[in-house]
N, C-alpha and C. Protein backbone atom coordinates (compact mmCIF):
# COMPACT_ATOMS: atom_id res chain seq x y z
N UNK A 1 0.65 -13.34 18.23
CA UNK A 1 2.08 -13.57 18.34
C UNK A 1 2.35 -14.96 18.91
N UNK A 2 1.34 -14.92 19.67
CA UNK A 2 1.66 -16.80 20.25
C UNK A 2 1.65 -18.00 19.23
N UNK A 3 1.17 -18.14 18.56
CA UNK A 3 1.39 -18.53 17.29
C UNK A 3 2.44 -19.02 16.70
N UNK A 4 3.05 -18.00 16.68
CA UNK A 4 4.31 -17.79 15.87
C UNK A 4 5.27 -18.56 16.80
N UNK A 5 5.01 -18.42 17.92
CA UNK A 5 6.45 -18.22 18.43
C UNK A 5 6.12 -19.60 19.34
N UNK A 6 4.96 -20.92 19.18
CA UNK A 6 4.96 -21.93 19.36
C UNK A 6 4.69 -22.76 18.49
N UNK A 7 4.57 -22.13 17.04
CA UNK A 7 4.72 -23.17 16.00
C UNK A 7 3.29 -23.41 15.55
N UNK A 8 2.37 -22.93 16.40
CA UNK A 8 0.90 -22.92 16.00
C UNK A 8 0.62 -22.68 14.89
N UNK A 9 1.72 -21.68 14.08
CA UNK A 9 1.05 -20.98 12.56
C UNK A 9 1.11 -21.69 11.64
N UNK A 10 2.13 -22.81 11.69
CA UNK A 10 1.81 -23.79 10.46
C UNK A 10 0.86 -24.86 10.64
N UNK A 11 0.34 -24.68 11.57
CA UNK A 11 -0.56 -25.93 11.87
C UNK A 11 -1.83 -25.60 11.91
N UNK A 12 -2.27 -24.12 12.18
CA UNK A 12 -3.39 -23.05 12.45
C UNK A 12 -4.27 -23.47 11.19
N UNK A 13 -5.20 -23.97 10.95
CA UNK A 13 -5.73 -23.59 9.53
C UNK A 13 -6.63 -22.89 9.18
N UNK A 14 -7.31 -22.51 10.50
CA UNK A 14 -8.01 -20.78 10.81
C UNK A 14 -7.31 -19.95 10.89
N UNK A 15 -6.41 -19.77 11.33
CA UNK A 15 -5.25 -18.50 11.12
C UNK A 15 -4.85 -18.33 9.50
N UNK A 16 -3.94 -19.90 8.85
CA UNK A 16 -3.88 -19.29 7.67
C UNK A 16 -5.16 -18.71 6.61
N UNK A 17 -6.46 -19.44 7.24
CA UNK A 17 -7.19 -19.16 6.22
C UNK A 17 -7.92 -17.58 6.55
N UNK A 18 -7.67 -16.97 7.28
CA UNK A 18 -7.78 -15.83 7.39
C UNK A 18 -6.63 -14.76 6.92
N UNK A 19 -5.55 -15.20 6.71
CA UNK A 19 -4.53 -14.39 6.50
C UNK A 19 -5.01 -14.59 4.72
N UNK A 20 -5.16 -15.93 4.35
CA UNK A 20 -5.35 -15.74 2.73
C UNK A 20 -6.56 -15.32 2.14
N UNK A 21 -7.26 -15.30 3.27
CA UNK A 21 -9.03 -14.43 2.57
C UNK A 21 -8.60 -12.84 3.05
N UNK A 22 -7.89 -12.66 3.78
CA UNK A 22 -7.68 -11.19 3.64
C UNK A 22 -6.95 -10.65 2.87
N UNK A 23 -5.77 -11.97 2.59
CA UNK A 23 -4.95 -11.05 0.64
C UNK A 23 -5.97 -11.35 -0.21
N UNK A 24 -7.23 -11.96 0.19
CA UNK A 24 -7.75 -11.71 -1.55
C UNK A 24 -8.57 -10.76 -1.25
N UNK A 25 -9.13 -10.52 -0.29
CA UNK A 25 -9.45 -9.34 0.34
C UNK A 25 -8.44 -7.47 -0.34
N UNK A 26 -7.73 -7.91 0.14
CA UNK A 26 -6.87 -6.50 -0.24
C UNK A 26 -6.72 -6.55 -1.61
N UNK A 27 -6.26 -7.99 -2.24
CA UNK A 27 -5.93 -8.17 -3.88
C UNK A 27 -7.28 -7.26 -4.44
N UNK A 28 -8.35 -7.25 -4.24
CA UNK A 28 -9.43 -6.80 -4.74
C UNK A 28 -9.38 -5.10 -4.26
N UNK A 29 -8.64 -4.61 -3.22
CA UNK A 29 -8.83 -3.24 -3.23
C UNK A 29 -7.91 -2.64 -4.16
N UNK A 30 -6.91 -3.48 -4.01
CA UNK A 30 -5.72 -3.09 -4.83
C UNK A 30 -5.71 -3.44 -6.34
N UNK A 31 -6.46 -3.94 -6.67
CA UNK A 31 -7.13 -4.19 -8.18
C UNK A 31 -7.73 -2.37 -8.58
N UNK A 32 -9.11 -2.37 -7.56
CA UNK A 32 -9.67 -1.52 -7.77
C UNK A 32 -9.05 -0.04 -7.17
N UNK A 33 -8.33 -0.02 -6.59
CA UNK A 33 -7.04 1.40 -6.24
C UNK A 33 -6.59 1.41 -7.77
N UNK A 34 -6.39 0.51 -8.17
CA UNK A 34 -5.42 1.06 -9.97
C UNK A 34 -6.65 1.23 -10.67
N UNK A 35 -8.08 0.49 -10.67
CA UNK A 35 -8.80 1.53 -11.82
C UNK A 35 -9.48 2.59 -11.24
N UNK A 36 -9.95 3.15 -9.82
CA UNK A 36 -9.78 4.39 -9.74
C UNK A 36 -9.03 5.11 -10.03
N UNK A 37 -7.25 5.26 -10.16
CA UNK A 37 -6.67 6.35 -10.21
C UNK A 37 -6.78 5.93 -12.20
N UNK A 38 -6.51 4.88 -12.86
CA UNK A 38 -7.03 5.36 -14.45
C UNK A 38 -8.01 5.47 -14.35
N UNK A 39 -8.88 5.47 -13.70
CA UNK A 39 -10.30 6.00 -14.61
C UNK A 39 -9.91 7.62 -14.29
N UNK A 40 -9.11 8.32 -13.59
CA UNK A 40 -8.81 9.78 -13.42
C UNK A 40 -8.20 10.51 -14.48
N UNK A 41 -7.29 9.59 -14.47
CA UNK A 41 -5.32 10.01 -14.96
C UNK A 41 -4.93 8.90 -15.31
N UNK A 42 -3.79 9.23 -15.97
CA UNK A 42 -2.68 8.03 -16.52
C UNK A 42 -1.39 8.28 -15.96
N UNK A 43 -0.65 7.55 -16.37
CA UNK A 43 0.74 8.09 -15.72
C UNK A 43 1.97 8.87 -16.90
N UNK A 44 1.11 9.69 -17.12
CA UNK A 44 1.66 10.48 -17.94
C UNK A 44 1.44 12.11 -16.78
N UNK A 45 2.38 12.90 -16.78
CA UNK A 45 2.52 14.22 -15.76
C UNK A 45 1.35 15.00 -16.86
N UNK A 46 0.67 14.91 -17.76
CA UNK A 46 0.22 16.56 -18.25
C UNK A 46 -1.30 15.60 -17.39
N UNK A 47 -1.43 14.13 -17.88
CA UNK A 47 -2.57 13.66 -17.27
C UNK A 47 -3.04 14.28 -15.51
N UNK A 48 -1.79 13.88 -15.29
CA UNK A 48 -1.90 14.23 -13.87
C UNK A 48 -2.03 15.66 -13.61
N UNK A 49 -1.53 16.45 -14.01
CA UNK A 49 -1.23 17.71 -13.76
C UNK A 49 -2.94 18.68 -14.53
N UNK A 50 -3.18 17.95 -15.05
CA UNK A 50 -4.92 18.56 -15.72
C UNK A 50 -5.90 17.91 -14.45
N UNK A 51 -5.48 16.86 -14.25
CA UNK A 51 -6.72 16.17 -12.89
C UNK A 51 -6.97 17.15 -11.91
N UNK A 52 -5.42 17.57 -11.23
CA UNK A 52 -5.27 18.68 -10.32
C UNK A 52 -5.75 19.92 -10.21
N UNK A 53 -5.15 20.40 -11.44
CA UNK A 53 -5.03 21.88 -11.49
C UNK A 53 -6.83 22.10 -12.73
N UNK A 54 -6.95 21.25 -13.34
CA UNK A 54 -7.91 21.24 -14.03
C UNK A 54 -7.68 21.83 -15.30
N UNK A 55 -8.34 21.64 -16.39
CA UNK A 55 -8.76 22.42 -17.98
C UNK A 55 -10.03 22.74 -18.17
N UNK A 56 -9.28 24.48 -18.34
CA UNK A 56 -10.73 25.22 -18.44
C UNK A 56 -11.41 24.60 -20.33
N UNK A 57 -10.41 24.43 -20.66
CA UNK A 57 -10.93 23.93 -22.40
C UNK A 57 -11.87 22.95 -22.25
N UNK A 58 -11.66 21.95 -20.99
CA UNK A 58 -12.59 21.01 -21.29
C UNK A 58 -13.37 21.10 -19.95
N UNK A 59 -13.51 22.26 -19.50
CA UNK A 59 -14.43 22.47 -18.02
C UNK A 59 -14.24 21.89 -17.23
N UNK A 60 -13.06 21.15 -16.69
CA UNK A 60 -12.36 20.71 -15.79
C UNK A 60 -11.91 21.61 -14.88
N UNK A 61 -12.62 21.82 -13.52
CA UNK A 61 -12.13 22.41 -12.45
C UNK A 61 -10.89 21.73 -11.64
N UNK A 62 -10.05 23.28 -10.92
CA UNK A 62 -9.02 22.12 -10.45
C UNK A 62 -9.55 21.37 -8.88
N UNK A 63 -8.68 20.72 -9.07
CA UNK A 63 -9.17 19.78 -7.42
C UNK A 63 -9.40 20.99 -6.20
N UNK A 64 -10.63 20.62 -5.30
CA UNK A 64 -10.69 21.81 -4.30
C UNK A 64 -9.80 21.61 -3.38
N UNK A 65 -9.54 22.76 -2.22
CA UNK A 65 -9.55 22.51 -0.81
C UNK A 65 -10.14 21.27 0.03
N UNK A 66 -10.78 21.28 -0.17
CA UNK A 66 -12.32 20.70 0.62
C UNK A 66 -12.14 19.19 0.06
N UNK A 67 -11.98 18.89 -1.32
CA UNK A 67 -12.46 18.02 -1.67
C UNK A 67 -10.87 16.99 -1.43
N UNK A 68 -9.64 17.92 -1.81
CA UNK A 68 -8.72 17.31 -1.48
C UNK A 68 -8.66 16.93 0.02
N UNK A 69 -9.01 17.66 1.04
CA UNK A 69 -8.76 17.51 2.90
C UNK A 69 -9.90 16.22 2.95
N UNK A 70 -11.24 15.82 2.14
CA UNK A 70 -12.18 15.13 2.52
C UNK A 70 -11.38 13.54 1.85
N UNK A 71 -10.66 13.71 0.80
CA UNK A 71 -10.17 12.28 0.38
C UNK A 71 -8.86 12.02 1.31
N UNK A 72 -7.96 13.26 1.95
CA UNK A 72 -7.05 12.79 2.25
C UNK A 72 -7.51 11.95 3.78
N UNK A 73 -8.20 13.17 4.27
CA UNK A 73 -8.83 12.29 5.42
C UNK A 73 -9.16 10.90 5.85
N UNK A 74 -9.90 10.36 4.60
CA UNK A 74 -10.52 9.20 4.51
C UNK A 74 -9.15 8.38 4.67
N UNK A 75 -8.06 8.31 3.85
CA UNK A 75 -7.35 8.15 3.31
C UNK A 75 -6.62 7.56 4.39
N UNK A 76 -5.85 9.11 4.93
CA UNK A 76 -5.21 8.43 6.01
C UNK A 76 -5.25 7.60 7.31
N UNK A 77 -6.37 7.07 7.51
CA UNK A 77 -7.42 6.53 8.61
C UNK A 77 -7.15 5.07 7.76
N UNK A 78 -7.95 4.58 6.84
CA UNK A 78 -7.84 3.64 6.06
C UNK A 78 -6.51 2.98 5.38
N UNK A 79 -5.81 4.07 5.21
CA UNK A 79 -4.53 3.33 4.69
C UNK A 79 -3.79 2.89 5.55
N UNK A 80 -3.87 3.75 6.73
CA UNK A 80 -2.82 3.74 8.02
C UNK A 80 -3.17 1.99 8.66
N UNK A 81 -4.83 1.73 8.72
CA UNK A 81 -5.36 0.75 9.09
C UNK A 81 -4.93 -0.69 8.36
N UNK A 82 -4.93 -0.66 7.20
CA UNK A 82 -4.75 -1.16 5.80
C UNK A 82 -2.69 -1.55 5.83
N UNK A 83 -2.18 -1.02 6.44
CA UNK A 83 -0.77 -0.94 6.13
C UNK A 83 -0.34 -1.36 7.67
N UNK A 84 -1.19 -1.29 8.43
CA UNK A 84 -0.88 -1.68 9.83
C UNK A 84 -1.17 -3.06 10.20
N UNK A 85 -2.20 -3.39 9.12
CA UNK A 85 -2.43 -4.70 9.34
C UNK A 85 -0.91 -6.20 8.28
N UNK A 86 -1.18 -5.16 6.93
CA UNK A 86 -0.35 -5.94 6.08
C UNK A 86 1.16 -6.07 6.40
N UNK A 87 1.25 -5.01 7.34
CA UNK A 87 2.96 -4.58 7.98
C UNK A 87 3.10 -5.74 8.93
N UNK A 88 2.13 -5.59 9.79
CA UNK A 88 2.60 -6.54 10.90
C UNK A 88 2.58 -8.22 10.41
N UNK A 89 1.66 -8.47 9.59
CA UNK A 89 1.92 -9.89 9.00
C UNK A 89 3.54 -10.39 8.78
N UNK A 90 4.33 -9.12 8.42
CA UNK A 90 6.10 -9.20 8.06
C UNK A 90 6.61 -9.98 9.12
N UNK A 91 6.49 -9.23 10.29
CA UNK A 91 6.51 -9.77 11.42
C UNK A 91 6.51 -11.40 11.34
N UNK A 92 5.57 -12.09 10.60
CA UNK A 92 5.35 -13.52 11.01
C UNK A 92 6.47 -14.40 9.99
N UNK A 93 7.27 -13.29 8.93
CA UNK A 93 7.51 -14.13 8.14
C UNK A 93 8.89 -14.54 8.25
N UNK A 94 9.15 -15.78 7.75
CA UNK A 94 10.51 -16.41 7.79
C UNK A 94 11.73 -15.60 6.71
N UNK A 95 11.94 -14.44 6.88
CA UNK A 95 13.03 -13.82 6.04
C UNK A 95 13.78 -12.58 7.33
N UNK A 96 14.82 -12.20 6.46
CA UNK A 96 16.05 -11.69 7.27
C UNK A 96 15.12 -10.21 7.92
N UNK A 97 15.36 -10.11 9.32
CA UNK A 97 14.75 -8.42 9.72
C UNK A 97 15.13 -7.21 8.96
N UNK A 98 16.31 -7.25 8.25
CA UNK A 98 16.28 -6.11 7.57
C UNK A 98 15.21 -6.07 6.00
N UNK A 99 15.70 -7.01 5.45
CA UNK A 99 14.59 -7.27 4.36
C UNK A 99 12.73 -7.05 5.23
N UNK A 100 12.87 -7.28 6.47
CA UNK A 100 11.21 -7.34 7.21
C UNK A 100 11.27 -5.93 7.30
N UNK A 101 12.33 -5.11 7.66
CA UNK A 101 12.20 -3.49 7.71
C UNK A 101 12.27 -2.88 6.90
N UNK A 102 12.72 -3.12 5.34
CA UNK A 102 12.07 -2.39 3.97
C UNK A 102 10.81 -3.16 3.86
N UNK A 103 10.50 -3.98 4.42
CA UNK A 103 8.99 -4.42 3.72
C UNK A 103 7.48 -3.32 4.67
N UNK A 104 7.89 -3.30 5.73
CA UNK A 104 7.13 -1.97 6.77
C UNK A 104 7.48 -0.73 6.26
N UNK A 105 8.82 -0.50 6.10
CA UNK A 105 9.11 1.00 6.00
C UNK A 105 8.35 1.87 4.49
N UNK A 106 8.66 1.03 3.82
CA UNK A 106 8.36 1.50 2.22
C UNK A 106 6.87 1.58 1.64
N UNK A 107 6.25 0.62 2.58
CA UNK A 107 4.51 0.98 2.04
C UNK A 107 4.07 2.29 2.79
N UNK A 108 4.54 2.29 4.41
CA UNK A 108 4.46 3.46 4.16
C UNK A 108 4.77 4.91 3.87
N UNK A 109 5.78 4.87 3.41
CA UNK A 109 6.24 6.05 2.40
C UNK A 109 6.32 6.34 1.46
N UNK A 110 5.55 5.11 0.55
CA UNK A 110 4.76 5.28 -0.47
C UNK A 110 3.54 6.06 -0.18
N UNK A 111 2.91 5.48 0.76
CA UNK A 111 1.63 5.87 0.80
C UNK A 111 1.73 7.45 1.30
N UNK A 112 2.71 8.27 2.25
CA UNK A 112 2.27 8.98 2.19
C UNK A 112 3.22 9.86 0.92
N UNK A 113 3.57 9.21 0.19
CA UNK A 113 4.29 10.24 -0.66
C UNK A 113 2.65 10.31 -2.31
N UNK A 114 2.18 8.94 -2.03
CA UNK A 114 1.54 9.22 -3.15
C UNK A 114 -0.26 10.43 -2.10
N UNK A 115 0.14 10.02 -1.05
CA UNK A 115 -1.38 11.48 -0.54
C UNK A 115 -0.85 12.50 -0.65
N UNK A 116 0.31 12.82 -0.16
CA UNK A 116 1.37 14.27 -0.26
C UNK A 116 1.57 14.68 -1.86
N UNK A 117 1.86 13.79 -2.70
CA UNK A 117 2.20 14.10 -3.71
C UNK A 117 0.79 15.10 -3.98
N UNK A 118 -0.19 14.75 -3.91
CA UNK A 118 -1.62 15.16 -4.66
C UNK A 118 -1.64 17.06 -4.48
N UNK A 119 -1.37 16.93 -2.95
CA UNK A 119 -1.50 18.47 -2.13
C UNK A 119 -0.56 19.23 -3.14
N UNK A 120 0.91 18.57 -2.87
CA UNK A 120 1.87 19.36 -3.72
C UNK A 120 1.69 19.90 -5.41
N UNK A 121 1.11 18.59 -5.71
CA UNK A 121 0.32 19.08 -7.56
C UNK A 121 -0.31 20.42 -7.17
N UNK A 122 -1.29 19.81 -6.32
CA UNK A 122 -2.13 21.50 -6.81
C UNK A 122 -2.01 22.76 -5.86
N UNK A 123 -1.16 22.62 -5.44
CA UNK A 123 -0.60 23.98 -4.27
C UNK A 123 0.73 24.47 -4.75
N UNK A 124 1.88 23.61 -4.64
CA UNK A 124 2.65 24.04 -4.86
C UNK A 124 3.72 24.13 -6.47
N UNK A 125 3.45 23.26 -7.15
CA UNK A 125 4.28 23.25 -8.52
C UNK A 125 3.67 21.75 -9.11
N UNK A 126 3.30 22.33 -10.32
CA UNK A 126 2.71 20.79 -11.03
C UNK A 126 3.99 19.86 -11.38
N UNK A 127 5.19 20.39 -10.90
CA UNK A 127 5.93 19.66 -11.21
C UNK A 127 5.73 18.30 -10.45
N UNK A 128 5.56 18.50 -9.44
CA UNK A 128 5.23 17.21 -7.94
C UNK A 128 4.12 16.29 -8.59
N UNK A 129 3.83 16.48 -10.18
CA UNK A 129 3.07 15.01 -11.10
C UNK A 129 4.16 13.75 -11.13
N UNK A 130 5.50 14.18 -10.97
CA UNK A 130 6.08 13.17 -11.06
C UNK A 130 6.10 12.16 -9.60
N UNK A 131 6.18 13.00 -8.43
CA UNK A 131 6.18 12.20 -7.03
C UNK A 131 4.45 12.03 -7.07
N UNK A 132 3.75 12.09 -7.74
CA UNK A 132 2.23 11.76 -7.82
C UNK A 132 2.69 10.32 -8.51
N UNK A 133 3.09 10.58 -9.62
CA UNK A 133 3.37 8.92 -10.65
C UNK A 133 3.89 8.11 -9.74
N UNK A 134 5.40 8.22 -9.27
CA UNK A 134 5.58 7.63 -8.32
C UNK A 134 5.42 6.94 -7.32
N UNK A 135 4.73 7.89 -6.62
CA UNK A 135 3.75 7.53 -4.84
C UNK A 135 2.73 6.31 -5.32
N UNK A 136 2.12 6.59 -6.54
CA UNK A 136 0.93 5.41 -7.42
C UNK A 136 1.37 4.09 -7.06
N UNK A 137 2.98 3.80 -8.16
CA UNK A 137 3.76 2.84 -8.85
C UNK A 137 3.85 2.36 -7.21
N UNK A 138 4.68 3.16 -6.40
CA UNK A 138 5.47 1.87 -5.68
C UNK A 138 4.23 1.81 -4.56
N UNK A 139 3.58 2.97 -4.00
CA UNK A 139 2.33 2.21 -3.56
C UNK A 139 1.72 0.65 -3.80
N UNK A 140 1.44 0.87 -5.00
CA UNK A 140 0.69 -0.42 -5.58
C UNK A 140 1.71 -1.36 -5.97
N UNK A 141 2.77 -1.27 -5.99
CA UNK A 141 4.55 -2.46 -6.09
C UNK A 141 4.18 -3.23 -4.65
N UNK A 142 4.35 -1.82 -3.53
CA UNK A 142 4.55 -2.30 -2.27
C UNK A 142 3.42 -3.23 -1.78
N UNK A 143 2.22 -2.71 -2.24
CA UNK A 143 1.74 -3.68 -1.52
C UNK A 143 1.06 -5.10 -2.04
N UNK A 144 1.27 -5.15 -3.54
CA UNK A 144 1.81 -6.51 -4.27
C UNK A 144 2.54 -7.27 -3.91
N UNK A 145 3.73 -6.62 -3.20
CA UNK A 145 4.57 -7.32 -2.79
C UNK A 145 4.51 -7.87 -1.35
N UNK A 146 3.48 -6.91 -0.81
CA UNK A 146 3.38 -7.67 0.98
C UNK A 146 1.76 -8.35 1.23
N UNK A 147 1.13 -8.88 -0.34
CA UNK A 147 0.21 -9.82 -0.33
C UNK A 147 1.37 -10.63 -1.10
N UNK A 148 1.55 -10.78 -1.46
CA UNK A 148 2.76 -12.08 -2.46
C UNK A 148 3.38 -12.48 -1.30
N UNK A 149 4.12 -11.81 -0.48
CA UNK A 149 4.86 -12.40 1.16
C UNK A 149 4.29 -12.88 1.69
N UNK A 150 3.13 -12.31 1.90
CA UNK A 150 2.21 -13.26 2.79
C UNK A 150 1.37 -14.23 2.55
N UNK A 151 1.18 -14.13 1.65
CA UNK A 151 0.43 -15.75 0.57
C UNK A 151 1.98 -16.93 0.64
N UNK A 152 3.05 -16.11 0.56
CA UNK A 152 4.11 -17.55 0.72
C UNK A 152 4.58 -17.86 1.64
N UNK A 153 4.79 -17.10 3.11
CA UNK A 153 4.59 -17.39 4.20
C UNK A 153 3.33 -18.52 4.46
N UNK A 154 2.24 -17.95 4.60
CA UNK A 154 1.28 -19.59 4.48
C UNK A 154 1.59 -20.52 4.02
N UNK A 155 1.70 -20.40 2.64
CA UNK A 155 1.88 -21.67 1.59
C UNK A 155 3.14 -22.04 2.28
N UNK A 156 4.23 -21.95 2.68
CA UNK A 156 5.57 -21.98 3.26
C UNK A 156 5.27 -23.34 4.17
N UNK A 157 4.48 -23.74 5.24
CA UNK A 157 4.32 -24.14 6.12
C UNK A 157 5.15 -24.26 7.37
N UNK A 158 6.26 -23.64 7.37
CA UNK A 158 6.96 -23.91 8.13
C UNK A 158 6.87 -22.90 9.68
N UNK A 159 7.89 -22.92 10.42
CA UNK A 159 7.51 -22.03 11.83
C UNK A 159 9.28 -22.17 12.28
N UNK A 160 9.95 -22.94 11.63
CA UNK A 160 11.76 -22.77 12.64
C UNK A 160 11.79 -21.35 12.19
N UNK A 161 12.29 -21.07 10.82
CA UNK A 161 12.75 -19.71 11.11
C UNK A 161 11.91 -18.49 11.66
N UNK A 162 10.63 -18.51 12.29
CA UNK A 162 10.56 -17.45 13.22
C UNK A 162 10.77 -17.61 14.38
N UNK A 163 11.39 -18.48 15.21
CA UNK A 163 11.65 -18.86 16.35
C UNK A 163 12.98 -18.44 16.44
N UNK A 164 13.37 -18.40 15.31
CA UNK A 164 15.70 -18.08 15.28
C UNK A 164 15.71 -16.47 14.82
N UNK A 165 14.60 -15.90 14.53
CA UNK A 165 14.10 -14.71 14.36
C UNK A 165 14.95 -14.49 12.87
N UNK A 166 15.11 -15.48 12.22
CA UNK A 166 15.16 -15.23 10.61
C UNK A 166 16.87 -14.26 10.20
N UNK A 167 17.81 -14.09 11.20
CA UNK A 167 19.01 -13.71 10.84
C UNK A 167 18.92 -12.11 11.14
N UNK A 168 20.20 -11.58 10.69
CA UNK A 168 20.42 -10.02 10.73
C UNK A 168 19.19 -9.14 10.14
């Protein structure tokens, strides 16, 4: 935070260059987050809704107990970590606090709408393929969008507007 708030960050060039090896850092999980979930499913609901619940035609079991509690687990540890880090970068950036509070709020409620969505497919109504499609899309929107912020924050060079705390 000291940084920020003496002007150090545009001048830092270990700071920025850690903030931009860690979006290419994430750019690469978030590459590979979209071909894990296609190499599963598509974003089509019967896709999704066969991943879950499974097809006995094509010996597709549905998703377990076990196997769903062992990914969500992972999941929420890592994403929480992952979203705590990319959240607080908002923090550094030169735009209005409310625009900085949809940029925190929405990754994570993506994120947990696209882990929640999964439970709901196969427990409660395959209808919840659509908050599965969903939770995917703006998941992976959101956090496109808070490596793109933070790659132009760097590139930005500047440091007044976090000192005037960037408006309403």
């Amino acid at each position: 935070m000291r940084f920020v708030v003496t002007g150090e960050w545009s001048r830092n060039r270990l700071l920025q260059t850690i903030v931009v090896l860690y979006a290419i850092y994430v750019s690469a999980l978030w590459v590979t987050n979209a071909l894990l979930y296609f190499n599963k499913m598509s974003l089509s609901y019967a896709s999704v809704v066969e991943y879950y619940l499974g097809a006995p035609e094509r010996f597709l079991q549905p998703r377990s107990y076990q196997g769903l509690l062992e990914v969500t687990h992972f999941h929420l540890f890592a994403m929480g970590m992952l979203l705590l880090v990319l959240t607080h970068l908002m923090l550094f950036v030169p735009i209005s606090n409310r625009l900085k509070a949809w940029l925190i709020i929405l990754p994570f409620a993506a994120a947990a709408l696209d882990e929640g969505a999964s439970w709901l497919v196969r427990f409660v109504s395959p209808w919840f393929a659509y908050a599965k499609i969903a939770g995917f899309l703006s998941l992976q929107a959101s956090l496109a969008t808070l490596i793109g912020v933070s790659l132009w924050a760097v590139f930005r060079g500047t440091s007044e507007n976090y000192r005037s705390g960037a408006g309403p």
